[in-house]
N, C-alpha and C. Protein backbone atom coordinates (compact mmCIF):
# COMPACT_ATOMS: atom_id res chain seq x y z
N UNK A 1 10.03 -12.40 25.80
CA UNK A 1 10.32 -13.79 25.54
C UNK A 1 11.26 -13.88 24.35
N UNK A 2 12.46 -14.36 24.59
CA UNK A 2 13.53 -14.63 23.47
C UNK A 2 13.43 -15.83 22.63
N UNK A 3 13.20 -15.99 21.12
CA UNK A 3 13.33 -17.21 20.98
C UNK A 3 14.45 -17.33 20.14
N UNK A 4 15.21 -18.64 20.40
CA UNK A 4 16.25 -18.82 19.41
C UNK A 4 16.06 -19.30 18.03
N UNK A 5 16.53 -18.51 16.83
CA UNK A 5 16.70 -18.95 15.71
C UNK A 5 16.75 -20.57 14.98
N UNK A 6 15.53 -21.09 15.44
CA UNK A 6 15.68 -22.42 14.65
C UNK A 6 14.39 -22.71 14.16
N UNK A 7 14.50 -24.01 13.83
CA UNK A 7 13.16 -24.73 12.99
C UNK A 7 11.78 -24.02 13.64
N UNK A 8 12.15 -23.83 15.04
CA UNK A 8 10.69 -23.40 15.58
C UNK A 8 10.58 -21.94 14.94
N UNK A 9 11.02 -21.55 15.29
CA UNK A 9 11.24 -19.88 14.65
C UNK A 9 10.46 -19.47 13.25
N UNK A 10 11.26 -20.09 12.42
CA UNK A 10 10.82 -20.46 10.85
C UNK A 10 9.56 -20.93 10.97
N UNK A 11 8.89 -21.71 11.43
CA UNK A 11 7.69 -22.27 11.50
C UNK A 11 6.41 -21.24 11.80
N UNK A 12 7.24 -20.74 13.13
CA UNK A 12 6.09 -19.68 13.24
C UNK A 12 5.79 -18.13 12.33
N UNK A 13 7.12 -18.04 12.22
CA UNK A 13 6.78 -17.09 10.72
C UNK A 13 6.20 -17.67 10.06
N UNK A 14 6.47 -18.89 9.25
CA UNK A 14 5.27 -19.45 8.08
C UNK A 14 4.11 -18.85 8.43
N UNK A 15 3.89 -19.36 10.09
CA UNK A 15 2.53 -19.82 10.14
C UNK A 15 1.85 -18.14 9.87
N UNK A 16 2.64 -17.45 9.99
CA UNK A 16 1.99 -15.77 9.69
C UNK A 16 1.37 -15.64 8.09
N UNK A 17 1.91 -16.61 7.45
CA UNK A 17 1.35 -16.41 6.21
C UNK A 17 -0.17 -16.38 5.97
N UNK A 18 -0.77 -17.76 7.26
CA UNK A 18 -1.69 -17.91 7.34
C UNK A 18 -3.00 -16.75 7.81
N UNK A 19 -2.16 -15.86 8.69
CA UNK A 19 -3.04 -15.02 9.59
C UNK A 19 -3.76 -13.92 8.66
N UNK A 20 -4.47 -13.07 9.06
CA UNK A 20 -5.21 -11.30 8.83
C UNK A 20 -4.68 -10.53 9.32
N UNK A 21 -4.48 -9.53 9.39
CA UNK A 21 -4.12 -8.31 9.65
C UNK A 21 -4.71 -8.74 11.06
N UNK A 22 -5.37 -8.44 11.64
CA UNK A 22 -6.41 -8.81 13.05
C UNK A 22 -5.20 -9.88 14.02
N UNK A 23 -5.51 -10.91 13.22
CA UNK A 23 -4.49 -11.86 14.27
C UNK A 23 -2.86 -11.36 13.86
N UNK A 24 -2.58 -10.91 13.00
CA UNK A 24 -1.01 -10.70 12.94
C UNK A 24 -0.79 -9.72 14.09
N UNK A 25 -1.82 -8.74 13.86
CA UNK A 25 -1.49 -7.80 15.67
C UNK A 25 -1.67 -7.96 16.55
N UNK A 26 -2.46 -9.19 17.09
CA UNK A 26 -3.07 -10.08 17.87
C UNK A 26 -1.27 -10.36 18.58
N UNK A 27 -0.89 -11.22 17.85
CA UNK A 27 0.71 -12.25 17.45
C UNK A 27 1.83 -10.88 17.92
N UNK A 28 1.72 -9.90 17.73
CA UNK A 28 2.39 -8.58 17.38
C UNK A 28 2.39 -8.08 19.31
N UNK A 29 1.26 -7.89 19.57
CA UNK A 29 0.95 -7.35 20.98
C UNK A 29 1.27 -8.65 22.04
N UNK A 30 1.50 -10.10 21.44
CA UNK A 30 1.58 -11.16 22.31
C UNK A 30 2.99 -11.04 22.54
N UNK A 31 3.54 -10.60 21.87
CA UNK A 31 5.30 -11.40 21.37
C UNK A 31 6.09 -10.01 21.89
N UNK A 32 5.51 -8.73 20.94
CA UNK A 32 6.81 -7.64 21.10
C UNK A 32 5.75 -6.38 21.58
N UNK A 33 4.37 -6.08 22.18
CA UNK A 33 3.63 -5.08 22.72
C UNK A 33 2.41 -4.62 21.62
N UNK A 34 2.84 -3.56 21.87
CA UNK A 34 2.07 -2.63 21.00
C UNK A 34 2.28 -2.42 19.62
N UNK A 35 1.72 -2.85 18.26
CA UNK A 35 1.55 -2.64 17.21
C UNK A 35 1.72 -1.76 16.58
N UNK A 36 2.31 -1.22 15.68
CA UNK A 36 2.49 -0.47 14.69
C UNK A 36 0.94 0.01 13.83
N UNK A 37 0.79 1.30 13.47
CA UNK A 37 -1.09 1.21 13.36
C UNK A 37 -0.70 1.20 11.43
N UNK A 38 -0.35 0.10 11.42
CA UNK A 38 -0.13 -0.21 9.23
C UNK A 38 -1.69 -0.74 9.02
N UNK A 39 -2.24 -0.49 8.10
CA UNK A 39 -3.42 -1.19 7.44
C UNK A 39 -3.03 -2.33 6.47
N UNK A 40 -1.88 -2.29 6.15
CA UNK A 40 -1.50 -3.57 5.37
C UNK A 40 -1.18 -4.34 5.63
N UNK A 41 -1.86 -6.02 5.88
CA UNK A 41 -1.31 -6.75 5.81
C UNK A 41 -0.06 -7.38 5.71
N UNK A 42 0.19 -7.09 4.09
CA UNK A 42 1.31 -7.79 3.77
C UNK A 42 2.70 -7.30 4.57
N UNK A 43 2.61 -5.70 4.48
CA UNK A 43 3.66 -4.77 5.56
C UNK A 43 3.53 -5.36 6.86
N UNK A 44 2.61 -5.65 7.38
CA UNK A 44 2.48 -5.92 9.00
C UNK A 44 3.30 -7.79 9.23
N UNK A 45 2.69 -8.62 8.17
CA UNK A 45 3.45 -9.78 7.78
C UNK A 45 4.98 -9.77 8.14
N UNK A 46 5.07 -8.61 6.88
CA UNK A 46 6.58 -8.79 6.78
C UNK A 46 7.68 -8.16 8.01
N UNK A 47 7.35 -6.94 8.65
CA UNK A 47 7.50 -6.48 9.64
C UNK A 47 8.09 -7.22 10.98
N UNK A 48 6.33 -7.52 11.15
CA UNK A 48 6.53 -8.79 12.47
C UNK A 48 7.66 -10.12 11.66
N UNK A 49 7.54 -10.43 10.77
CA UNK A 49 9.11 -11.35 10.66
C UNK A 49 9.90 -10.68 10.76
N UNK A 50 10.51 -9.71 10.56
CA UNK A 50 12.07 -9.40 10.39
C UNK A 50 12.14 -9.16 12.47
N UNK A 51 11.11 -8.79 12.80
CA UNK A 51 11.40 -7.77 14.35
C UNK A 51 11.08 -9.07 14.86
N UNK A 52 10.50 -10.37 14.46
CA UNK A 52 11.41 -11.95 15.53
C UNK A 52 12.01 -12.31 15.29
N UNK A 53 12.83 -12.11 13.90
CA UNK A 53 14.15 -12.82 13.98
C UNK A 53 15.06 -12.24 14.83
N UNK A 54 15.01 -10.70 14.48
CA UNK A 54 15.89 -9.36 15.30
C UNK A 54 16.22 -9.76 16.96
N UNK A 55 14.23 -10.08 17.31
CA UNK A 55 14.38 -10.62 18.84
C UNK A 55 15.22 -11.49 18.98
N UNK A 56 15.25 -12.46 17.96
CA UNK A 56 15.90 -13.92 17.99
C UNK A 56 17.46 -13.56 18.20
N UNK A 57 18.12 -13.06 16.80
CA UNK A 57 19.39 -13.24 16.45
C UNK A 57 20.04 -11.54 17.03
N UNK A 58 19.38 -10.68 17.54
CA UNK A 58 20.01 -9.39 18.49
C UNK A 58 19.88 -8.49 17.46
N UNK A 59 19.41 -8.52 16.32
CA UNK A 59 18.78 -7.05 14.87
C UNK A 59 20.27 -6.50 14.55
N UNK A 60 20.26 -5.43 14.46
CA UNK A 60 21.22 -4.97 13.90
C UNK A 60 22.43 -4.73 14.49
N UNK A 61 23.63 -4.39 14.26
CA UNK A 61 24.70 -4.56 14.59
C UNK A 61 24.91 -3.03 14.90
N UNK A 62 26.07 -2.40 16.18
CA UNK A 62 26.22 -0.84 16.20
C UNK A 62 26.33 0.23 15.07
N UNK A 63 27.52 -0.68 14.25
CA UNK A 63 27.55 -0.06 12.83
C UNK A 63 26.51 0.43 11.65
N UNK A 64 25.39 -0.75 12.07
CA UNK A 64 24.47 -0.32 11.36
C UNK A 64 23.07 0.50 11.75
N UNK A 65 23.20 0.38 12.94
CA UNK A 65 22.40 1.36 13.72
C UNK A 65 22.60 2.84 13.43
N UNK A 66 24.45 3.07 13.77
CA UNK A 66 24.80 4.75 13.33
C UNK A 66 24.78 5.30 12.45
N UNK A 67 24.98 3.85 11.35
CA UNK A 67 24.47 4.53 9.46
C UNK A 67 23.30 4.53 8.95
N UNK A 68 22.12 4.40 9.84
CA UNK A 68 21.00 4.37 9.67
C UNK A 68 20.08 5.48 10.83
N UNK A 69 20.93 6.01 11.93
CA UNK A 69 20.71 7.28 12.18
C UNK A 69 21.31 8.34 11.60
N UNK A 70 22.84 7.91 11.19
CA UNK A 70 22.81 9.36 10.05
C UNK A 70 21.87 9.50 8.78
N UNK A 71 21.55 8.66 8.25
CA UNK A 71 20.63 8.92 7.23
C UNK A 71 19.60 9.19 7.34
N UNK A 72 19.31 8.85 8.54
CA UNK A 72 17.66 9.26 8.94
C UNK A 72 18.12 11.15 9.42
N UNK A 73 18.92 11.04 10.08
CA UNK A 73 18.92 12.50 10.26
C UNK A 73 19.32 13.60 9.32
N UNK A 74 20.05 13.06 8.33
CA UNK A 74 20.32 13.53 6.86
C UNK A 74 18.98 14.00 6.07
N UNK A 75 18.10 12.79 6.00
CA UNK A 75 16.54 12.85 5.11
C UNK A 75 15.49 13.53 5.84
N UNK A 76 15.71 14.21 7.63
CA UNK A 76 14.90 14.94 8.09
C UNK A 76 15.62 16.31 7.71
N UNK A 77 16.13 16.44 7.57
CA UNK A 77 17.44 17.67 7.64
C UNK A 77 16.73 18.30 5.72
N UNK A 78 16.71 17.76 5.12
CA UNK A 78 16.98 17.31 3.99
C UNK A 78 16.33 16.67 2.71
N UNK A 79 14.94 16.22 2.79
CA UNK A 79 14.61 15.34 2.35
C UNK A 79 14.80 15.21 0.74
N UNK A 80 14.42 16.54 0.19
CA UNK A 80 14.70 16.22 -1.36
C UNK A 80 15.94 15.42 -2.14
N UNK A 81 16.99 16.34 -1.27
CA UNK A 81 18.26 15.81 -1.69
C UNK A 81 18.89 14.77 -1.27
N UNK A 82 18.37 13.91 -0.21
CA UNK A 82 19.22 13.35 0.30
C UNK A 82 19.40 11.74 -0.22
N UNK A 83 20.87 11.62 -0.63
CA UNK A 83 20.81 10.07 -1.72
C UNK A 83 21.69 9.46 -0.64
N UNK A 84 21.57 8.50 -0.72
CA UNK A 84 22.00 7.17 -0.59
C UNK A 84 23.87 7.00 -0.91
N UNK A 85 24.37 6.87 0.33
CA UNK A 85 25.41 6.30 -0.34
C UNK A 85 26.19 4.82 -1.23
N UNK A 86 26.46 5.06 -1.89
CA UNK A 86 27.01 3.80 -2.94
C UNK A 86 26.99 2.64 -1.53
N UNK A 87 25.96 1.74 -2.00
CA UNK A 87 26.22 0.38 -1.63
C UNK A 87 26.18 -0.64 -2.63
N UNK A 88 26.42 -0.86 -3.36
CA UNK A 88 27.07 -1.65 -3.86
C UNK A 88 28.34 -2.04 -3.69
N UNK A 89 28.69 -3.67 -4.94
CA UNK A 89 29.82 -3.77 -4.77
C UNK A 89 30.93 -3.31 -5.21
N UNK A 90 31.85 -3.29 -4.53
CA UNK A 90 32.37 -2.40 -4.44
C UNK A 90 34.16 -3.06 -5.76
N UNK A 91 34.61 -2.22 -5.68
CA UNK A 91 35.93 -2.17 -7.02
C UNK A 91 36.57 -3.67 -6.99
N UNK A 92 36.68 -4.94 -8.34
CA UNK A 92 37.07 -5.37 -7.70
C UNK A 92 36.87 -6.62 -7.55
N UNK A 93 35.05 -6.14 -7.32
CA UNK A 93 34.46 -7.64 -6.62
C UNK A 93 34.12 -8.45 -7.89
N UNK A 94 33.88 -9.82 -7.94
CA UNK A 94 33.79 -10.70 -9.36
C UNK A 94 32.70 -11.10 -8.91
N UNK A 95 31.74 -10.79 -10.17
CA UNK A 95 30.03 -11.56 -9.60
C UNK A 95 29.92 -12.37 -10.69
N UNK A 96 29.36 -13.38 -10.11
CA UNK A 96 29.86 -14.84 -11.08
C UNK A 96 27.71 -15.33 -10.94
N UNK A 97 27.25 -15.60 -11.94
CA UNK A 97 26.21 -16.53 -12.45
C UNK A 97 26.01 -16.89 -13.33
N UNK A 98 25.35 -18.40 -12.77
CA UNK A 98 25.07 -19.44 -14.48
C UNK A 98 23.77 -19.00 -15.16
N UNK A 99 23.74 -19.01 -16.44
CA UNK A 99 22.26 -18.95 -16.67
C UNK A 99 22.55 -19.47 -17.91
N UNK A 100 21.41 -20.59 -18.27
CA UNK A 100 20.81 -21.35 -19.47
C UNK A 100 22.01 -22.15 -19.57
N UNK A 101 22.83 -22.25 -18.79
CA UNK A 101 24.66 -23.42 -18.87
C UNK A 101 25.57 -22.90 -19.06
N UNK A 102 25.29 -21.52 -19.00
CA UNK A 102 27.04 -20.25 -18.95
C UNK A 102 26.92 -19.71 -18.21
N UNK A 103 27.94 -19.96 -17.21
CA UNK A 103 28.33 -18.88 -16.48
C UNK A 103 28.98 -17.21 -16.40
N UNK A 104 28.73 -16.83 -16.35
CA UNK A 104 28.55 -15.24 -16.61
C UNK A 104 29.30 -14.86 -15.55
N UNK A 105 30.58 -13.58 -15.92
CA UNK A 105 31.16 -13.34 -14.89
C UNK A 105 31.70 -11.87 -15.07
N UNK A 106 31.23 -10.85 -14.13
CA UNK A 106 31.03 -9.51 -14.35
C UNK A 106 32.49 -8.69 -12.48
N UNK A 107 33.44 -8.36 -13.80
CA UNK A 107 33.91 -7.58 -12.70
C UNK A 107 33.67 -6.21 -12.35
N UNK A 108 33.70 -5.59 -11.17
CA UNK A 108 33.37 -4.08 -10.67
C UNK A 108 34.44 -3.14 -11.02
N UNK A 109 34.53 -2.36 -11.37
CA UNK A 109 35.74 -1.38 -11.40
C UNK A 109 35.28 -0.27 -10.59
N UNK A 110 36.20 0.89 -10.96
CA UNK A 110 36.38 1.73 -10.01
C UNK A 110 34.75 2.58 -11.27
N UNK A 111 34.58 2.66 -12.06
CA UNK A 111 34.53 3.75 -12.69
C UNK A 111 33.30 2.40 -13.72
N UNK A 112 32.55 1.74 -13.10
CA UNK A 112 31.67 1.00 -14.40
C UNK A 112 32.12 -0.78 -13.90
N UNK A 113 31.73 -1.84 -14.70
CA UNK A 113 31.86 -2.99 -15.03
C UNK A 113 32.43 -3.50 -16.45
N UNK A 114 32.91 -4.75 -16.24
CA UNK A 114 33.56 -5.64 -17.62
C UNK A 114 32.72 -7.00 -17.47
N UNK A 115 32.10 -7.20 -18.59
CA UNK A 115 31.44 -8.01 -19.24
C UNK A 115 32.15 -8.50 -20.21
N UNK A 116 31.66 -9.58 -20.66
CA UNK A 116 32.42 -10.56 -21.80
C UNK A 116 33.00 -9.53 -22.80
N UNK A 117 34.28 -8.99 -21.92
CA UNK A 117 35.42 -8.58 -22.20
C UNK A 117 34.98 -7.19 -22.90
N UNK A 118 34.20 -6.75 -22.50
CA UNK A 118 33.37 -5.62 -22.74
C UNK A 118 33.36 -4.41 -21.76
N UNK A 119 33.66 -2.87 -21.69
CA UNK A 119 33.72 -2.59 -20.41
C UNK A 119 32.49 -1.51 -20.77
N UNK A 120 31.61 -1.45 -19.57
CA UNK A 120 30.63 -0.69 -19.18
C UNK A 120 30.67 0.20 -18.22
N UNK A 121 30.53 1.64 -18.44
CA UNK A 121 30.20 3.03 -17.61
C UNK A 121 29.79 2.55 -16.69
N UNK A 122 30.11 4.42 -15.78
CA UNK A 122 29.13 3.94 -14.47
C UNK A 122 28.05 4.52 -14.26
N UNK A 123 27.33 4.99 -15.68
CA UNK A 123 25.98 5.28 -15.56
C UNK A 123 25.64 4.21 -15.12
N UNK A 124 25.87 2.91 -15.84
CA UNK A 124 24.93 1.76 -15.61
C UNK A 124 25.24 1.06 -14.53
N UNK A 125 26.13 1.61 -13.45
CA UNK A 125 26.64 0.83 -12.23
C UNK A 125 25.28 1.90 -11.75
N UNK A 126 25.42 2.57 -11.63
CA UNK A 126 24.63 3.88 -10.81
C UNK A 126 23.01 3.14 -11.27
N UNK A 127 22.80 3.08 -12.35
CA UNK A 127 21.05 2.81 -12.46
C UNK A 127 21.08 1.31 -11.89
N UNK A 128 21.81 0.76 -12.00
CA UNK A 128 21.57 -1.00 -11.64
C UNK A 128 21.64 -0.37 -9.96
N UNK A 129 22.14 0.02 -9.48
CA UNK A 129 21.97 -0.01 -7.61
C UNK A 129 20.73 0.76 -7.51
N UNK A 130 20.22 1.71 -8.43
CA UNK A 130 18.90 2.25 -8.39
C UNK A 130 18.07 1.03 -8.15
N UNK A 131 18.30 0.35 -9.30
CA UNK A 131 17.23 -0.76 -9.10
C UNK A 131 16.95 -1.11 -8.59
N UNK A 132 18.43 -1.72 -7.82
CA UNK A 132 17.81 -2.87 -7.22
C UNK A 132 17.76 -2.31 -5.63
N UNK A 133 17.67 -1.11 -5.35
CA UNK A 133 17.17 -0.61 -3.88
C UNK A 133 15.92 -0.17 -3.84
């Protein structure tokens, strides 16, 4: 059963907020089969949303399918070593936010960031994409 991406959609995810583990696989075996055997809740929650929108809006795109089987076959191959390639943004890009009534505006370089006219390494490009993955 396909559903399209709208108000109904959204709704019924909410309504997952409401459920247990019990009825989320209940919802899970109604919609897309057989369940995933997670004991967590919150994982099983979040899961079953992303895999109805996927139903909804067609999931991932070819491109991202093949960069996500090479890496998977990279980290079986591999596991200790295997990092991540740079996703971030990339050389360049201007990331602009307000905070407390200033806007703040940070460009990418090849080699680090510039801050209020300040330029920063790319250790700290490298630990900030740590982070935030």
């Amino acid at each position: 059963m396909r559903s399209a991406y709208n108000g109904t959609l959204e709704a019924e995810i909410a309504r997952l907020n409401d459920l247990g583990l019990a009825e989320l696989r209940r919802v899970w075996e109604e919609r897309l089969g057989t369940p995933p055997a997670i004991a967590s809740t919150e994982l099983t929650r979040r899961w079953l949303s992303w895999e109805l929108q996927a139903q909804a809006s067609g999931g991932f795109d070819a491109t991202t399918r093949r960069r996500l089987r090479r890496l998977c076959k990279a980290f079986r191959a591999d596991p200790p070593s295997t990092t991540l390639p740079d996703s971030g943004p990339r050389p360049g890009s201007i990331l602009a936010r307000e905070w407390n009534g200033v806007t703040h505006r940070v460009i990418v370089l090849e080699e680090g960031f510039t801050w209020n006219g300040k330029k920063y390494g790319a250790t700290i490009r490298m630990r900030a994409a740590r982070q935030s993955g």
